[in-house]
PDB file of N, CA and C in Angstrom:
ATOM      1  N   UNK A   1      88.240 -23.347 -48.066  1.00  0.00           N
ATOM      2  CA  UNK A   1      87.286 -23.569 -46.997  1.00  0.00           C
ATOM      3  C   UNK A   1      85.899 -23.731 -47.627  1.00  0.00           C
ATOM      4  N   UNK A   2      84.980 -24.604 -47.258  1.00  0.00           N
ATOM      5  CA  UNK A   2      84.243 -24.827 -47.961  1.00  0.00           C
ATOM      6  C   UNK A   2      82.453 -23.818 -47.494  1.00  0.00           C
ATOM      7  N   UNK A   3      83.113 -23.036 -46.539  1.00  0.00           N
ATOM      8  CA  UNK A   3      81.801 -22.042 -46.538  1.00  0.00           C
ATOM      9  C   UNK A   3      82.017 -20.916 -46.902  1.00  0.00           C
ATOM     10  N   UNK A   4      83.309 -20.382 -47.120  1.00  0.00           N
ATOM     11  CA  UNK A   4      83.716 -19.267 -47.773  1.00  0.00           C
ATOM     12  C   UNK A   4      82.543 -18.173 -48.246  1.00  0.00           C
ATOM     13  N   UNK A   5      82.379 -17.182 -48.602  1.00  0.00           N
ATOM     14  CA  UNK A   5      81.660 -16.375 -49.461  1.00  0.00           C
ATOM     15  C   UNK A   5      82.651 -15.335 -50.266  1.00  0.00           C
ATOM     16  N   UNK A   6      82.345 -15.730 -51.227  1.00  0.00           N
ATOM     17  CA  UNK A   6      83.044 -14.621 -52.252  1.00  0.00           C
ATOM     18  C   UNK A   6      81.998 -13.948 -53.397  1.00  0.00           C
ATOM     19  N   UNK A   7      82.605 -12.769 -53.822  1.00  0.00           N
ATOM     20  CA  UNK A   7      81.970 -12.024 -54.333  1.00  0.00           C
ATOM     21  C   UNK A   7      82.154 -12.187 -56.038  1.00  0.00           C
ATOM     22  N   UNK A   8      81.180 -11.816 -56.866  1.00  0.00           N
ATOM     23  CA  UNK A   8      82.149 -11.607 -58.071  1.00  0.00           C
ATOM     24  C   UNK A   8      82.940 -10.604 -58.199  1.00  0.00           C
ATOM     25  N   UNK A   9      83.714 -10.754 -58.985  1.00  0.00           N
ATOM     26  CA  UNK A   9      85.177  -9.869 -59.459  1.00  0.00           C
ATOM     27  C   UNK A   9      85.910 -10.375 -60.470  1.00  0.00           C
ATOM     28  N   UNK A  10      86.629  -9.875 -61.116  1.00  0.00           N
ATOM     29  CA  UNK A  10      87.615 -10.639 -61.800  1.00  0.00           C
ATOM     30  C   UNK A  10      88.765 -11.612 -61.786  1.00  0.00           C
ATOM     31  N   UNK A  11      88.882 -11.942 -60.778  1.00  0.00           N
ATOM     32  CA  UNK A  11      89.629 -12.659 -60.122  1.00  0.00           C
ATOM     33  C   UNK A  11      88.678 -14.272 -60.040  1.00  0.00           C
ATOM     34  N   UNK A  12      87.906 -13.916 -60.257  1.00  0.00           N
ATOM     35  CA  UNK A  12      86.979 -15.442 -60.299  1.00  0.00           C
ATOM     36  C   UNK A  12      86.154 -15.105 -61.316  1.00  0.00           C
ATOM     37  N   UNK A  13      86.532 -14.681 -62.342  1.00  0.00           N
ATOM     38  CA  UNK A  13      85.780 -14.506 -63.222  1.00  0.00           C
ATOM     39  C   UNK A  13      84.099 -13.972 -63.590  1.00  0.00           C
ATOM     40  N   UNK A  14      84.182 -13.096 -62.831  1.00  0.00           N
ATOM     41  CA  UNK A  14      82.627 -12.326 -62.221  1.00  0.00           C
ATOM     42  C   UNK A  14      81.575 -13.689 -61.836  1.00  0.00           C
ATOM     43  N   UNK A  15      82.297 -14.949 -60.971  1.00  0.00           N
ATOM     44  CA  UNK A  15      81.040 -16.041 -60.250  1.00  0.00           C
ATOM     45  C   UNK A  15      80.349 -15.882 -59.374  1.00  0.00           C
ATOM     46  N   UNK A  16      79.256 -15.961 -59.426  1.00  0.00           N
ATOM     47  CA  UNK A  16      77.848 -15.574 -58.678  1.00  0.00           C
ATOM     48  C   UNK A  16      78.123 -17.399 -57.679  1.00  0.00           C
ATOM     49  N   UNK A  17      78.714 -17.938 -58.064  1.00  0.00           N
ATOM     50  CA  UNK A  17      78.685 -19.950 -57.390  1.00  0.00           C
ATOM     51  C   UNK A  17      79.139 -19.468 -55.897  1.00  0.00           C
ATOM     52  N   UNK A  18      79.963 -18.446 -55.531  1.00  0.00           N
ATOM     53  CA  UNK A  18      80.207 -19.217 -53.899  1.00  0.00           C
ATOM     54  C   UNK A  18      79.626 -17.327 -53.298  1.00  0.00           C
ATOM     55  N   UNK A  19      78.851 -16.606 -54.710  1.00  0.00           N
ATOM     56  CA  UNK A  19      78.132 -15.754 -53.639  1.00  0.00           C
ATOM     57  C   UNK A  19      76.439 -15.470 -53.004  1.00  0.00           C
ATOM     58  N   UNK A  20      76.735 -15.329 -51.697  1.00  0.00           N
ATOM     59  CA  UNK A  20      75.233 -16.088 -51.089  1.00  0.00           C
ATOM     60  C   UNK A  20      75.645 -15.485 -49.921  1.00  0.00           C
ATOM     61  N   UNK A  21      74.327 -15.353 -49.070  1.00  0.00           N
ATOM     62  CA  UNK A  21      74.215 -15.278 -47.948  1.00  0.00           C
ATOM     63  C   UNK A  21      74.102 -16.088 -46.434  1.00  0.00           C
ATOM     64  N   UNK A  22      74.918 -16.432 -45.440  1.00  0.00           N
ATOM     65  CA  UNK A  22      74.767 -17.243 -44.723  1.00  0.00           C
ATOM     66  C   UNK A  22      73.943 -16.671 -43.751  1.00  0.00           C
ATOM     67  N   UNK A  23      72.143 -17.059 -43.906  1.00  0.00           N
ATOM     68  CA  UNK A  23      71.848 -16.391 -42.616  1.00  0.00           C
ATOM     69  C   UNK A  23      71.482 -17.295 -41.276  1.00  0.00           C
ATOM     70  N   UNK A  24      71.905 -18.429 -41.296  1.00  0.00           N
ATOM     71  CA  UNK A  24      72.436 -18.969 -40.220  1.00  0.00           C
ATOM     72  C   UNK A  24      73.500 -18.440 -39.617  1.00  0.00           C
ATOM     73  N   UNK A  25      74.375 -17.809 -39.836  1.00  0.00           N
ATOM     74  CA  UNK A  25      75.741 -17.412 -39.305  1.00  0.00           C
ATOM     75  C   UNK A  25      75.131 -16.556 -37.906  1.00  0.00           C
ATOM     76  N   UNK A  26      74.239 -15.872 -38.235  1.00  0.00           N
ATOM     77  CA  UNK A  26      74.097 -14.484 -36.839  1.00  0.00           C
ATOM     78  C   UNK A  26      73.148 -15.624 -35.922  1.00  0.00           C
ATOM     79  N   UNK A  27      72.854 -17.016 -36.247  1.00  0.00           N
ATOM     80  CA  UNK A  27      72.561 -17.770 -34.612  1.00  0.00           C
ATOM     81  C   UNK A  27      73.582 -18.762 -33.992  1.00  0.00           C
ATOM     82  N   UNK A  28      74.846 -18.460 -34.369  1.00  0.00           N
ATOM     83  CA  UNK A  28      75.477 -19.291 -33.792  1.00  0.00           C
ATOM     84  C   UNK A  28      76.474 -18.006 -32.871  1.00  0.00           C
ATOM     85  N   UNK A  29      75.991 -18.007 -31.297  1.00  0.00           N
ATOM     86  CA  UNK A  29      76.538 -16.894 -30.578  1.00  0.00           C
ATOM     87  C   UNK A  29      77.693 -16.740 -30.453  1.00  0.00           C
ATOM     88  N   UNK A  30      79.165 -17.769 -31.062  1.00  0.00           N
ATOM     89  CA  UNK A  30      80.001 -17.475 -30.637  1.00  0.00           C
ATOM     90  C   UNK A  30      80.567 -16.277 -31.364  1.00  0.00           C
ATOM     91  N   UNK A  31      80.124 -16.212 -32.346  1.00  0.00           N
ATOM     92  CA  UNK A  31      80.021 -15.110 -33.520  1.00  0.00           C
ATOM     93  C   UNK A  31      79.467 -14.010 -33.761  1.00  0.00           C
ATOM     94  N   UNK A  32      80.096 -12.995 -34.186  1.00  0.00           N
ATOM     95  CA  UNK A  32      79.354 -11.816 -34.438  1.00  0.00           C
ATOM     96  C   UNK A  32      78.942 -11.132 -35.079  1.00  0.00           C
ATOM     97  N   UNK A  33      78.051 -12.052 -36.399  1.00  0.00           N
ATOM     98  CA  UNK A  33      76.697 -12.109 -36.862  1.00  0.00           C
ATOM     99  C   UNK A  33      75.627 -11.527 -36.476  1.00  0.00           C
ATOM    100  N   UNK A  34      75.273 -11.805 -35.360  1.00  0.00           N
ATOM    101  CA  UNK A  34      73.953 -11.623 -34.815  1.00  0.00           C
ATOM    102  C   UNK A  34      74.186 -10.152 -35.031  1.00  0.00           C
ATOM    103  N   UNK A  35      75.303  -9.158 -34.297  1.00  0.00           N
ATOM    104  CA  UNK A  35      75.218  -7.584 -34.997  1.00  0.00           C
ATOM    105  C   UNK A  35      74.681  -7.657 -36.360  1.00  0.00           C
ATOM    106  N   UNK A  36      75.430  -7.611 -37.313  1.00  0.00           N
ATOM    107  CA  UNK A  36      74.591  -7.202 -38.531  1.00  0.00           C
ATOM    108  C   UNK A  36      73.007  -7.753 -38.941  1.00  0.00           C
ATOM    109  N   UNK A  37      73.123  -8.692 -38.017  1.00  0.00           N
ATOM    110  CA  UNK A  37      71.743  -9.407 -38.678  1.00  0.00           C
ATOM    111  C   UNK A  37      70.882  -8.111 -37.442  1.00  0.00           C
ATOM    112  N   UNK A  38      71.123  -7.720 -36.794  1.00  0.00           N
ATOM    113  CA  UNK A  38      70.376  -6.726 -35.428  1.00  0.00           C
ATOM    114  C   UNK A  38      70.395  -5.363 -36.976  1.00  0.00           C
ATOM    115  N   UNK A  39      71.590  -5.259 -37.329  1.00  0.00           N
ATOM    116  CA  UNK A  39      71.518  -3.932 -38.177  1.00  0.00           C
ATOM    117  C   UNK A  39      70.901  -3.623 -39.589  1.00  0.00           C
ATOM    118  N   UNK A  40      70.931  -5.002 -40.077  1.00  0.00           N
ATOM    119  CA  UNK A  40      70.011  -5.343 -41.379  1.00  0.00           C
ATOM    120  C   UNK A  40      68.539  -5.214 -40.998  1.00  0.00           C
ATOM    121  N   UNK A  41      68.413  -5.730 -39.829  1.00  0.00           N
ATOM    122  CA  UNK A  41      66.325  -5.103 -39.130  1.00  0.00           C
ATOM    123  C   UNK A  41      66.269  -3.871 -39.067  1.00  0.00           C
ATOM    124  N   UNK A  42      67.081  -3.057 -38.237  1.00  0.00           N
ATOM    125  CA  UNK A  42      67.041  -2.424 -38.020  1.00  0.00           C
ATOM    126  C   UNK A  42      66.874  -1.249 -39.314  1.00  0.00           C
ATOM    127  N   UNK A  43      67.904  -1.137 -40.389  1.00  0.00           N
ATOM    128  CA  UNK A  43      67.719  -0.632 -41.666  1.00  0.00           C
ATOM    129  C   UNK A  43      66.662  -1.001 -42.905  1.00  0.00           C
ATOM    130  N   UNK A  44      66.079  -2.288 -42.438  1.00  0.00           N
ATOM    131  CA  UNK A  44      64.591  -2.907 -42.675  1.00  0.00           C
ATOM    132  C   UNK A  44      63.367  -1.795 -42.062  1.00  0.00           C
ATOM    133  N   UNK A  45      63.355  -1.824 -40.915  1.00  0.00           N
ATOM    134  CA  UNK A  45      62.194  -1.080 -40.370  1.00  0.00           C
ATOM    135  C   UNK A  45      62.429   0.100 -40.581  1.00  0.00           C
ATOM    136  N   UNK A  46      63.661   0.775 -40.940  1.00  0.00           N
ATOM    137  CA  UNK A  46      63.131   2.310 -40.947  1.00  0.00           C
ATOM    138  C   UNK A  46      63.092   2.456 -42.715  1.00  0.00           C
ATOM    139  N   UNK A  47      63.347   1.623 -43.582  1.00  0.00           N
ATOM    140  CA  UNK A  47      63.222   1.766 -44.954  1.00  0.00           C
ATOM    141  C   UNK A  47      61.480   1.482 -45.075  1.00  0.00           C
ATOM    142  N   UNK A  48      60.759   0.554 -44.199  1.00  0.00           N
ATOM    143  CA  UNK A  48      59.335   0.517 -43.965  1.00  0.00           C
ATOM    144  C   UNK A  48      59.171   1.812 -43.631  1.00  0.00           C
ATOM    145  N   UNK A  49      59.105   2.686 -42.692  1.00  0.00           N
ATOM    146  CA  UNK A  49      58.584   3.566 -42.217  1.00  0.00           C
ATOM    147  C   UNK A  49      58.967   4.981 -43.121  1.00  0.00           C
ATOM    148  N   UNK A  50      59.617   4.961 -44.060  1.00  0.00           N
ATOM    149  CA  UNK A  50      60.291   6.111 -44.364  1.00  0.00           C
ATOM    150  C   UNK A  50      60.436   6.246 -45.887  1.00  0.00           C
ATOM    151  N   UNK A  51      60.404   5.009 -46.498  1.00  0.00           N
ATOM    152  CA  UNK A  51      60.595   4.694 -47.699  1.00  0.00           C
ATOM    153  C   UNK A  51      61.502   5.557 -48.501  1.00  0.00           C
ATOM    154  N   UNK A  52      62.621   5.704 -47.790  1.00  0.00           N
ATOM    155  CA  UNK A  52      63.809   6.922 -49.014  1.00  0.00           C
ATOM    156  C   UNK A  52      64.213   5.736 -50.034  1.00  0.00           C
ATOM    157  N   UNK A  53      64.216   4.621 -49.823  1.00  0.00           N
ATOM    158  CA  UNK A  53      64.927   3.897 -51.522  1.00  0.00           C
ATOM    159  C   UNK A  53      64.095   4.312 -52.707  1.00  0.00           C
ATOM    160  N   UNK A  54      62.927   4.221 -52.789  1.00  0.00           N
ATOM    161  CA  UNK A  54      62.032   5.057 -53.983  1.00  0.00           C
ATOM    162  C   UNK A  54      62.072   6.072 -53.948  1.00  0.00           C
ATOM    163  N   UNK A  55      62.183   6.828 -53.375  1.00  0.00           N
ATOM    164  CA  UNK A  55      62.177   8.171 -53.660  1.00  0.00           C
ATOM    165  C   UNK A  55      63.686   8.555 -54.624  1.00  0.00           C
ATOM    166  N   UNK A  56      62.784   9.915 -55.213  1.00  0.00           N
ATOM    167  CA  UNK A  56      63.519  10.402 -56.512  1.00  0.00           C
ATOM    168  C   UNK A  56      64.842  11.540 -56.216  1.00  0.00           C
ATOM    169  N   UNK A  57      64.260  11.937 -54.457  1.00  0.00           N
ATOM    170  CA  UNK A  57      65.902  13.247 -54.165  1.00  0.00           C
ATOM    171  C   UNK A  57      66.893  12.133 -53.566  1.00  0.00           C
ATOM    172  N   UNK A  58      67.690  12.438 -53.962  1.00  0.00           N
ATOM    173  CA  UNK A  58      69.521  12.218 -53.649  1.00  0.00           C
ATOM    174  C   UNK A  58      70.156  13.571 -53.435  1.00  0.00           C
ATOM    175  N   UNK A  59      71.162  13.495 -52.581  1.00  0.00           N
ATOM    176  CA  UNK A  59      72.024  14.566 -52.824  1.00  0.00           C
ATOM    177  C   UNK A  59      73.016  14.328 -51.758  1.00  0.00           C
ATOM    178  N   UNK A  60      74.449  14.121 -51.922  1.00  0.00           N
ATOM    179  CA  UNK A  60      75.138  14.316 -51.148  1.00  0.00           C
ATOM    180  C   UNK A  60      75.270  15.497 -50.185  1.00  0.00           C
ATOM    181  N   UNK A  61      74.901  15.617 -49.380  1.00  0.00           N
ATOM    182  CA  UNK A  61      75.673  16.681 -48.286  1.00  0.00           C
ATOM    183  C   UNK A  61      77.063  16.747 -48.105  1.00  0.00           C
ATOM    184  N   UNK A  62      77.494  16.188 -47.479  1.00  0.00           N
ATOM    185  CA  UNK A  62      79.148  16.156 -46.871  1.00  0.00           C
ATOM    186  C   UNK A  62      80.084  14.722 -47.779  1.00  0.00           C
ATOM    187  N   UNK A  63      81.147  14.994 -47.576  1.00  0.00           N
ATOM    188  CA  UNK A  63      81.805  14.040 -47.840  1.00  0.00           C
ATOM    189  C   UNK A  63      83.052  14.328 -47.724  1.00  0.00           C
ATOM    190  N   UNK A  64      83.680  13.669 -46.271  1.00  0.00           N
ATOM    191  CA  UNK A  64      84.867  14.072 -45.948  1.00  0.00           C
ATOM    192  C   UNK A  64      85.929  12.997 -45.601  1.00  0.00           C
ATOM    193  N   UNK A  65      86.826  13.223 -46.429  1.00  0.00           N
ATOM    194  CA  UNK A  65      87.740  11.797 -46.464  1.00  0.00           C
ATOM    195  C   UNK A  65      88.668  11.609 -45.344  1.00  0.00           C
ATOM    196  N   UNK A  66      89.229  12.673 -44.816  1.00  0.00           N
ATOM    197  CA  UNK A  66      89.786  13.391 -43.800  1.00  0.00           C
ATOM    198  C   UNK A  66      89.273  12.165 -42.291  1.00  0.00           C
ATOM    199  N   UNK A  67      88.261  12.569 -41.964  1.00  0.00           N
ATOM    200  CA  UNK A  67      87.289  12.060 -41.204  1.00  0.00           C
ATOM    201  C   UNK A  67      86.506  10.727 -41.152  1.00  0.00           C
ATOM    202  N   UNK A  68      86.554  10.742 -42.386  1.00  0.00           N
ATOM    203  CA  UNK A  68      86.058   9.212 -43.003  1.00  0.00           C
ATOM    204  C   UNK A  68      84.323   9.371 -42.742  1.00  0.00           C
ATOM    205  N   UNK A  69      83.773  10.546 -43.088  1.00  0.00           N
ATOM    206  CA  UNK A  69      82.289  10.727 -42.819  1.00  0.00           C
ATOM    207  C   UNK A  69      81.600  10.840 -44.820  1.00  0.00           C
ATOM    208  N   UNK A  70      80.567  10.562 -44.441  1.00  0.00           N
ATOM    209  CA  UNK A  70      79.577  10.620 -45.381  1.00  0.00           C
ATOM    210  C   UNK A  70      78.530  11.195 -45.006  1.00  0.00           C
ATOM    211  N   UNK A  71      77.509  12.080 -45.476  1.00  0.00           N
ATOM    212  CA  UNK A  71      75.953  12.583 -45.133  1.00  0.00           C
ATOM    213  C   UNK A  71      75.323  12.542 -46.761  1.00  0.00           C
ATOM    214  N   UNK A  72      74.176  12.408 -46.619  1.00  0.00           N
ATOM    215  CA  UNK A  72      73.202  12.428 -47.716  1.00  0.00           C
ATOM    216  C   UNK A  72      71.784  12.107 -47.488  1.00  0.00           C
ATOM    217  N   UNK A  73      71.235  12.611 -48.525  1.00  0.00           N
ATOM    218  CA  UNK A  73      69.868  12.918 -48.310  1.00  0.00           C
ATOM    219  C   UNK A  73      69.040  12.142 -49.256  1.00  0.00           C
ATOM    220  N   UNK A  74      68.232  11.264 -49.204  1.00  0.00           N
ATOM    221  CA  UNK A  74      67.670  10.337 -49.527  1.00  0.00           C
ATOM    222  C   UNK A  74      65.787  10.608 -48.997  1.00  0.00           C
ATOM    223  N   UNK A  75      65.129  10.827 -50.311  1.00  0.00           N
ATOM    224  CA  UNK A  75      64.072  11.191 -49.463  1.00  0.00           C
ATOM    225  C   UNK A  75      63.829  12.178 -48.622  1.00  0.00           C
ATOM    226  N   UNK A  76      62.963  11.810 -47.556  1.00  0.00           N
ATOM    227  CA  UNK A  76      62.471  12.718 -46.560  1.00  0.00           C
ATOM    228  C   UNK A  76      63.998  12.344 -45.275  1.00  0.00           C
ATOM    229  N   UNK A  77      64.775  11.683 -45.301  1.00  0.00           N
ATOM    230  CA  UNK A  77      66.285  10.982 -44.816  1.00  0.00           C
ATOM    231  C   UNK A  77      67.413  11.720 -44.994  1.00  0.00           C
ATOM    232  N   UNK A  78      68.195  11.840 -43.974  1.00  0.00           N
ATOM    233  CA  UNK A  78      69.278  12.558 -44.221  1.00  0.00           C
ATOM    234  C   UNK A  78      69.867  11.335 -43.524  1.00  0.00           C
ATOM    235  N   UNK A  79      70.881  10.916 -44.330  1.00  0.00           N
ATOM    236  CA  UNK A  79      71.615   9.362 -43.333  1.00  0.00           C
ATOM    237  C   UNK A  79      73.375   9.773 -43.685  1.00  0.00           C
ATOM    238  N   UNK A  80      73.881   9.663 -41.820  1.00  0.00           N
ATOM    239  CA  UNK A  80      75.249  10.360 -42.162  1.00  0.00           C
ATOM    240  C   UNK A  80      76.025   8.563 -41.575  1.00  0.00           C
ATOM    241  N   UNK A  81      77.339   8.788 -41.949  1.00  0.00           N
ATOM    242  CA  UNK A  81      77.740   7.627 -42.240  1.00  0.00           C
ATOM    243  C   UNK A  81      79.079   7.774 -41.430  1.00  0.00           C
ATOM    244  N   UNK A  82      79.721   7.053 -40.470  1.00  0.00           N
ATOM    245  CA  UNK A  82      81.336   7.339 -40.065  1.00  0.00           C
ATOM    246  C   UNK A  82      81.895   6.506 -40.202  1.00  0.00           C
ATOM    247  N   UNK A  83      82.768   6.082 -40.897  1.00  0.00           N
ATOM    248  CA  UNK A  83      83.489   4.997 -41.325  1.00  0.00           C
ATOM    249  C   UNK A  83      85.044   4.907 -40.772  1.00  0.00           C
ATOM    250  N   UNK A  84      85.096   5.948 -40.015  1.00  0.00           N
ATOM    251  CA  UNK A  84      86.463   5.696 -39.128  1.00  0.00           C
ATOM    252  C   UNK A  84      86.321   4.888 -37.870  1.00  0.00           C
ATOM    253  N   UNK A  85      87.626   4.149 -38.294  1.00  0.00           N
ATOM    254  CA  UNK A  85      87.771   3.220 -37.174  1.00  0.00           C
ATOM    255  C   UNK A  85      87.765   3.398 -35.652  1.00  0.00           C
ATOM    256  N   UNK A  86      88.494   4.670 -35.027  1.00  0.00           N
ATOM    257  CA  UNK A  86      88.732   4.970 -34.155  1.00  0.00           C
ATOM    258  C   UNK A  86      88.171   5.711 -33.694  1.00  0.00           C
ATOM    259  N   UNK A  87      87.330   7.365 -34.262  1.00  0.00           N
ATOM    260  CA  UNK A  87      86.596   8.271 -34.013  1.00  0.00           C
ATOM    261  C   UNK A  87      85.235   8.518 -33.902  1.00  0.00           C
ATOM    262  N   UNK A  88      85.074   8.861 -32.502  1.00  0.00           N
ATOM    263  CA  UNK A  88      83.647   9.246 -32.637  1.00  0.00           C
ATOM    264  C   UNK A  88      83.409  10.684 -32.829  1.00  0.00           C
ATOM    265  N   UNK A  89      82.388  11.425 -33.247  1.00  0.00           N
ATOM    266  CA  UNK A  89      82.196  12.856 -33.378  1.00  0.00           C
ATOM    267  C   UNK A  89      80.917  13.151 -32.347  1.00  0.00           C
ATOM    268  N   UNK A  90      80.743  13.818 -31.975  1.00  0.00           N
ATOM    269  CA  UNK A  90      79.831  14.969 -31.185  1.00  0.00           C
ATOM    270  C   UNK A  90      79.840  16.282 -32.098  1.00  0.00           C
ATOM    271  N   UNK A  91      78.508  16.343 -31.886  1.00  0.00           N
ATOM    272  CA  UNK A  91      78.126  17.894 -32.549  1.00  0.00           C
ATOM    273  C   UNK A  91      78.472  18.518 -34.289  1.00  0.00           C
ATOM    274  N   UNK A  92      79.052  17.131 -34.678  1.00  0.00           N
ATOM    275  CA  UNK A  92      79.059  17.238 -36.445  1.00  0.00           C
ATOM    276  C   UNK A  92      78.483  17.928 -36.946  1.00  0.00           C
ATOM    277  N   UNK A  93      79.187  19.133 -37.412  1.00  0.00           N
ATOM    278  CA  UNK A  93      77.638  20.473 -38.554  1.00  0.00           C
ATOM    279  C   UNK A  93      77.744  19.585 -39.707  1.00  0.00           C
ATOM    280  N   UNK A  94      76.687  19.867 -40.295  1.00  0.00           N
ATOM    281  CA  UNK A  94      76.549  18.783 -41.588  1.00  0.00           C
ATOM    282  C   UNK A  94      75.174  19.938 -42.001  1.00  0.00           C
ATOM    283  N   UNK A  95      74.908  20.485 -43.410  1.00  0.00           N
ATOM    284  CA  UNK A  95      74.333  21.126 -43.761  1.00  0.00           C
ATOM    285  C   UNK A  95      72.831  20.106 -45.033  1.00  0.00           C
ATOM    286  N   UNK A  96      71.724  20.476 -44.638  1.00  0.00           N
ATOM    287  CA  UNK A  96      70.760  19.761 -45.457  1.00  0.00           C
ATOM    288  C   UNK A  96      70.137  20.771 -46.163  1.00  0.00           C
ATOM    289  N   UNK A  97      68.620  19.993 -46.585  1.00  0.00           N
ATOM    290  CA  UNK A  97      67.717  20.909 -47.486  1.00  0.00           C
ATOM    291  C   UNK A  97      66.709  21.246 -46.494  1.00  0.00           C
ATOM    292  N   UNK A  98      66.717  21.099 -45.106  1.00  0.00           N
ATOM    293  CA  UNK A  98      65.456  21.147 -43.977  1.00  0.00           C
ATOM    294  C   UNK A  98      66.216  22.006 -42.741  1.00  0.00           C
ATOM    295  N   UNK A  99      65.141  23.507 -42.606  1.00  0.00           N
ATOM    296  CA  UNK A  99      65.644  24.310 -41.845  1.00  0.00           C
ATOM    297  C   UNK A  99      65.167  24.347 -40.432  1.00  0.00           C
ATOM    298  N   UNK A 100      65.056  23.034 -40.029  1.00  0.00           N
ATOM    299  CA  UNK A 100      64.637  22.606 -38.889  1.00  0.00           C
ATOM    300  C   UNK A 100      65.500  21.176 -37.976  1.00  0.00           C
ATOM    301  N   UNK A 101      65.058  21.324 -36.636  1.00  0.00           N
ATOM    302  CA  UNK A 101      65.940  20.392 -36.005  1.00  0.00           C
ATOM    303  C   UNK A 101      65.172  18.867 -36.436  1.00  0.00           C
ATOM    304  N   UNK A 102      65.947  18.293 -36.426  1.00  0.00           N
ATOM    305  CA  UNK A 102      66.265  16.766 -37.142  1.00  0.00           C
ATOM    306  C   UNK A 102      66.312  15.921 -35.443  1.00  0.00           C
ATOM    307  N   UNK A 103      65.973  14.761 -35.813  1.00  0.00           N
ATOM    308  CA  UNK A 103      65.901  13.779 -34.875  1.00  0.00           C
ATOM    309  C   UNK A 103      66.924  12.267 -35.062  1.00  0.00           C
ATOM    310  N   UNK A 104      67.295  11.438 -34.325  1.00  0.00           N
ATOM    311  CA  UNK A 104      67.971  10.464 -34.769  1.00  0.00           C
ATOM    312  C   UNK A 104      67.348   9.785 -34.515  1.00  0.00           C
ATOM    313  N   UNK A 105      67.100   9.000 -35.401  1.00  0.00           N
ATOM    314  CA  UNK A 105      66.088   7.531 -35.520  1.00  0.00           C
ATOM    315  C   UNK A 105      67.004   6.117 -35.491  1.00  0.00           C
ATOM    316  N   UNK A 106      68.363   6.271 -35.766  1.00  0.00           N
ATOM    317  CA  UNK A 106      69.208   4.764 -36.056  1.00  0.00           C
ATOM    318  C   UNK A 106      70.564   5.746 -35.399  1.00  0.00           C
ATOM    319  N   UNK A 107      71.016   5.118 -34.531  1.00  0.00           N
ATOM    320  CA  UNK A 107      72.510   5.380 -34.330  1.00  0.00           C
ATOM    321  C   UNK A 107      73.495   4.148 -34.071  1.00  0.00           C
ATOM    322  N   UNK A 108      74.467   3.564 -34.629  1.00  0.00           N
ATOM    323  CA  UNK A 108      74.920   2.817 -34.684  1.00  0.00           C
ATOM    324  C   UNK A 108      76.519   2.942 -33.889  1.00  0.00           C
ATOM    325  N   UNK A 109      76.867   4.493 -33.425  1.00  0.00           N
ATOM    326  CA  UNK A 109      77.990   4.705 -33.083  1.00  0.00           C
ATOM    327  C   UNK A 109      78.311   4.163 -31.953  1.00  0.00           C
TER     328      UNK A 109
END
C-alpha cells in the first residue's frame, strides 16, 4: 500500500524511508485520527504548562501488569497510565512523593 507507515526494525533493515508522520490523516472525518491528533494537543499543552520532560525526577510509582496500569512521576507530574482494554478503575491507590491531594488535569478514560 503505498501510504503505509512503518517503523524501523529489523525486518526492514532499521529504514527510516516509509517512517513519517501523516498529519493529514486526523482531517479526513471518516477516520479516527482526529482523536490522537485531539490527544497529541492535549499532551502539548500540559508539557507547556508543566514542563516534566526536562526535569531531572523520574520514578516509577506503580506498575501493575495484572491490571495493565502504569504511574510515575515526572517532575512536578505524576502521570498514571491504563492500558487495559476493557477496564476502567475508580478510586486507584497509587502512592507518590506529595502528601497532598492531587488534581486531574488530562483524563483520557
Amino acid at each position: 500500500h503505498p501510504e503505509w507507515v512503518d517503523f524501523p526494525r529489523p525486518e526492514n533493515e532499521w529504514s527510516y524511508h516509509l517512517c513519517r508522520r501523516r498529519w493529514d490523516l486526523a482531517e479526513d472525518e471518516e477516520l479516527r485520527y482526529k482523536f490522537f491528533q485531539a490527544f497529541d494537543e492535549m499532551m502539548q499543552a500540559c508539557e507547556n504548562r508543566f514542563q516534566w520532560l526536562a526535569s531531572d525526577h523520574q520514578f516509577v510509582s506503580l506498575k501493575n501488569e495484572w491490571d495493565k496500569v502504569i504511574a510515575f512521576e515526572r517532575g512536578d507530574v505524576l502521570i498514571v497510565v491504563n492500558f487495559h482494554a476493557t477496564m476502567s478503575y475508580q478510586g486507584y491507590r497509587i502512592g507518590s512523593q506529595w502528601n497532598e491531594p492531587l488534581r486531574i488535569v488530562l483524563d483520557t478514560d
